[in-house]
Protein backbone atom coordinates (compact mmCIF):
# COMPACT_ATOMS: atom_id res chain seq x y z
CA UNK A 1 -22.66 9.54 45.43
CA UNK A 2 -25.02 6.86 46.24
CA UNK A 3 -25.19 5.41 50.05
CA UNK A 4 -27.01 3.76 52.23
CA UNK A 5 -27.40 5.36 55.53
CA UNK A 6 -26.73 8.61 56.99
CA UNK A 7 -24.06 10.95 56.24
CA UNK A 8 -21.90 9.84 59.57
CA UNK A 9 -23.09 6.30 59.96
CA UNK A 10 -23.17 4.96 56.27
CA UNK A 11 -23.22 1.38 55.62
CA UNK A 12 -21.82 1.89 52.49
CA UNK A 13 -21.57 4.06 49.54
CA UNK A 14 -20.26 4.31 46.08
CA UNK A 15 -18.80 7.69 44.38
CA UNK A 16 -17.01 8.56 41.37
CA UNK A 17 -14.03 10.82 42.62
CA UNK A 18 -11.94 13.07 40.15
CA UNK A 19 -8.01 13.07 42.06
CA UNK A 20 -6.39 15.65 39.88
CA UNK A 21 -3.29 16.39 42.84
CA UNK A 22 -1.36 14.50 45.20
CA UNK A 23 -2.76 14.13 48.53
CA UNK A 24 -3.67 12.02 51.17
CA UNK A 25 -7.26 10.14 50.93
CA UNK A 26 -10.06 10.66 53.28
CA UNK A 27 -10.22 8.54 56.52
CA UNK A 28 -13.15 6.17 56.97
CA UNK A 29 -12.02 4.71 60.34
CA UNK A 30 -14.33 1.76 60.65
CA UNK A 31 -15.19 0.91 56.86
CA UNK A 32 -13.39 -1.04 53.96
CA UNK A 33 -12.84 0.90 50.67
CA UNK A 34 -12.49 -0.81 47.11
CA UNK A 35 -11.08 1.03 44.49
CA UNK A 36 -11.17 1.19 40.82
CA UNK A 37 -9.43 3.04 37.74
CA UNK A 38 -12.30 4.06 35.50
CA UNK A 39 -10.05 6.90 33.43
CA UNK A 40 -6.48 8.71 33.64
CA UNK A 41 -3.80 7.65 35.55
CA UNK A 42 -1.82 5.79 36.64
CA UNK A 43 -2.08 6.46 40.53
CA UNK A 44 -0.16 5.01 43.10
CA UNK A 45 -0.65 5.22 46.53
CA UNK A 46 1.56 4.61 49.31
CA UNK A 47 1.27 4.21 53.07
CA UNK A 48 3.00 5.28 55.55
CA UNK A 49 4.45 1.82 56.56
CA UNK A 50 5.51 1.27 53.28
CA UNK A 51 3.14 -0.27 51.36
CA UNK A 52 2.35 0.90 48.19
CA UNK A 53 -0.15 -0.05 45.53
CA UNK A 54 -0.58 0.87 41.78
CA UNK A 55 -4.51 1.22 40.92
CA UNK A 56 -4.12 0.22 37.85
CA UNK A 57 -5.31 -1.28 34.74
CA UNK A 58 -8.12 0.67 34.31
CA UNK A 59 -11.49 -1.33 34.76
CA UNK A 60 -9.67 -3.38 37.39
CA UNK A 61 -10.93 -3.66 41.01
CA UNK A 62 -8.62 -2.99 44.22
CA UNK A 63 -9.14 -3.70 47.42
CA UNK A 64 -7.16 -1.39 50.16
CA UNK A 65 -5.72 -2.27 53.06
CA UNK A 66 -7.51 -1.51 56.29
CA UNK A 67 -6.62 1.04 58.58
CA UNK A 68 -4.67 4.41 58.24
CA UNK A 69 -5.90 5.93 54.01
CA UNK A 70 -3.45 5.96 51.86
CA UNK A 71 -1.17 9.21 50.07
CA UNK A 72 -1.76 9.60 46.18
CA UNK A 73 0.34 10.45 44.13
CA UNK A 74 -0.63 10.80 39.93
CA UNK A 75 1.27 10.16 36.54
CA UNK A 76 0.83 11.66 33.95
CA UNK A 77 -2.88 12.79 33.92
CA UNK A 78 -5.79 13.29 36.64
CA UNK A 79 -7.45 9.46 38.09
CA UNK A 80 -11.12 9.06 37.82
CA UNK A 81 -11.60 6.64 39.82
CA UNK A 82 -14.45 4.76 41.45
CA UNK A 83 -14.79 3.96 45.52
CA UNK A 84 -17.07 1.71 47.38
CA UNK A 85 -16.65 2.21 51.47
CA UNK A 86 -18.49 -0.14 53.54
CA UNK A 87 -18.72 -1.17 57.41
CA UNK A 88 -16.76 -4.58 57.87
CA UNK A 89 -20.80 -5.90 58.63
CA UNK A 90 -21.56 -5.91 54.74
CA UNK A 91 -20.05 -8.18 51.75
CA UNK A 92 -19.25 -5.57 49.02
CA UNK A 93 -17.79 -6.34 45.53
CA UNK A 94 -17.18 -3.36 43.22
CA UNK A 95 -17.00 -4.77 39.70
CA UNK A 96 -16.69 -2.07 36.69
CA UNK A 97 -16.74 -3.87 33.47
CA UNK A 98 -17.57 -4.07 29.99
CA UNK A 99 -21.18 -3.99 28.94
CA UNK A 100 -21.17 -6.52 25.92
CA UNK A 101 -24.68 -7.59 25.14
CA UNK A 102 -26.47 -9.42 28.28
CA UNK A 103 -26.20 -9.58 31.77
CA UNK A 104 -28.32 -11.64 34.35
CA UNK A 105 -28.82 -9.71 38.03
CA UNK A 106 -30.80 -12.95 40.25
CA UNK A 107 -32.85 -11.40 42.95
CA UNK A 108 -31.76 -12.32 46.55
CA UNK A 109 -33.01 -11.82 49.34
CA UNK A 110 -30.89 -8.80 51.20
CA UNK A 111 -28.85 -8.45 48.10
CA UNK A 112 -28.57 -4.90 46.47
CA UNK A 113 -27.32 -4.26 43.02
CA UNK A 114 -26.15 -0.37 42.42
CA UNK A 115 -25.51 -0.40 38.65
CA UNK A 116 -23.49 2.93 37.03
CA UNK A 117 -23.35 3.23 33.57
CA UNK A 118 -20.14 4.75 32.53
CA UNK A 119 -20.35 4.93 28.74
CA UNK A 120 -23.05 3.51 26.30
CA UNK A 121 -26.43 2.73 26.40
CA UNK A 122 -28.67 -0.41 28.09
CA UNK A 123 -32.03 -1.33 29.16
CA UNK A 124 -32.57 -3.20 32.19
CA UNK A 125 -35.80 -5.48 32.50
CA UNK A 126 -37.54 -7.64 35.37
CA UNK A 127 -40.97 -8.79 35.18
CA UNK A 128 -43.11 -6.51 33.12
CA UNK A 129 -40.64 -3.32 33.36
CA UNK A 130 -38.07 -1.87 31.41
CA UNK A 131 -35.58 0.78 32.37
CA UNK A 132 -33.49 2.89 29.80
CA UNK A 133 -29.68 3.94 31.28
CA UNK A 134 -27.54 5.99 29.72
CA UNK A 135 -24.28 6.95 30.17
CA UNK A 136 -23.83 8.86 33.84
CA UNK A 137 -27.68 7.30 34.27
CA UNK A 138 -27.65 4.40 37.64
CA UNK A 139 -29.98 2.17 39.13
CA UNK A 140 -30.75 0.30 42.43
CA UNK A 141 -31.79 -3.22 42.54
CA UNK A 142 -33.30 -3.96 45.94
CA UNK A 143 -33.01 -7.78 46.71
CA UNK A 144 -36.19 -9.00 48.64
CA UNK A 145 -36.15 -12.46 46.57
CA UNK A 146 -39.79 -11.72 44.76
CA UNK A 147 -38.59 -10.91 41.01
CA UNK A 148 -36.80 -13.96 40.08
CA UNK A 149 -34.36 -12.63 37.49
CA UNK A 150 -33.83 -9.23 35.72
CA UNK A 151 -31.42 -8.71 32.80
CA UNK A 152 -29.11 -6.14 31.61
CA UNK A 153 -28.45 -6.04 28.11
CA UNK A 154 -26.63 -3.18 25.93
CA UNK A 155 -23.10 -2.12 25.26
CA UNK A 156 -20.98 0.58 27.02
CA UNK A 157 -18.44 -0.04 30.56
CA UNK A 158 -20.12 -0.48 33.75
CA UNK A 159 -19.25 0.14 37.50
CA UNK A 160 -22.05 -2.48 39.61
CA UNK A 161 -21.90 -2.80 43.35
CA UNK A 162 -23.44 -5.81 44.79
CA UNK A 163 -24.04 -5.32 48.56
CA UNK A 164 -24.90 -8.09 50.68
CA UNK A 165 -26.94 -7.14 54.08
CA UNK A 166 -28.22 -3.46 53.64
CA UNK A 167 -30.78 -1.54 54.50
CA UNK A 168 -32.65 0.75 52.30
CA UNK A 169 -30.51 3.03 49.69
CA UNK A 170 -30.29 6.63 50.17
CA UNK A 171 -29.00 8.78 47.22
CA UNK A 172 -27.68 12.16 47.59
CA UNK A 173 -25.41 13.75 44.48
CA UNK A 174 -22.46 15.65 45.56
């Protein structure tokens, strides 16, 4: 799990979550969760107003509907799925992907990247450095505007976070 902030009072975090039973999801009260497919499936998750939403295809962001967490119920195998929870205060985007040669990460000002490789292989570089990830390996791209660009480039599926008015990142693994 990567966050930034305290346990309690995060501004937001990401996680990779195995859901292997049916259940109800954890309540956030306060905070906006995306959602993403990354293996398994299908899951479907309902609400107790009646909405219901299939995550699904895999690699394909969801956003969930404030207020009360949904129940989840699985098909035919266990979801791995991927969750970014933020305060309503911060523009999150939770985009897993593809990794097919480049990428191009601009540095802005109050702009943090959280990049996750899922599968595969890449090296990240900005200015004069260069950062090997491998799959389950992630990195944190603090925005203060002084880099210009950095670039991703490799091959393997992704899970990137861009968070837009942070504070610094805290990691803790769970």
């Amino acid at each position: 799990m990567w966050r930034c902030g305290d346990p309690e009072t995060f501004r937001w975090r990401l996680s990779i979550a195995r859901i292997d039973r049916a259940g109800p999801f954890s309540a956030f009260p306060q905070h906006q969760r995306r959602i993403a497919l990354l293996d398994g499936g299908p899951l479907e998750l309902a609400w107790a107003d009646g909405r219901a939403m299939t995550v699904a295809p895999r690699l394909k962001a969801h956003r969930l509907p404030d207020g009360e967490p949904p129940v989840a119920a699985l098909g035919e195998a266990p979801a791995l799925v991927a969750n970014l929870i933020h305060v309503p205060e911060v523009e999150a985007e939770l985009i897993p992907r593809p990794l097919v040669g480049s990428m191009v990460f601009f540095d802005q000002r109050d702009t943090d990247w959280l990049i996750l490789m899922l599968s595969g292989e890449a090296e990240f570089r900005i200015g004069g450095r260069h950062q090997w990830l491998g799959s389950g390996h992630a990195l944190h791209l603090a925005g203060d505007g002084s880099e210009g660009r950095g670039v991703l480039e490799g091959g393997g599926e992704v899970v990137l976070a861009r968070v837009r008015g942070t504070d610094v990142l805290t990691r803790r693994d769970v």
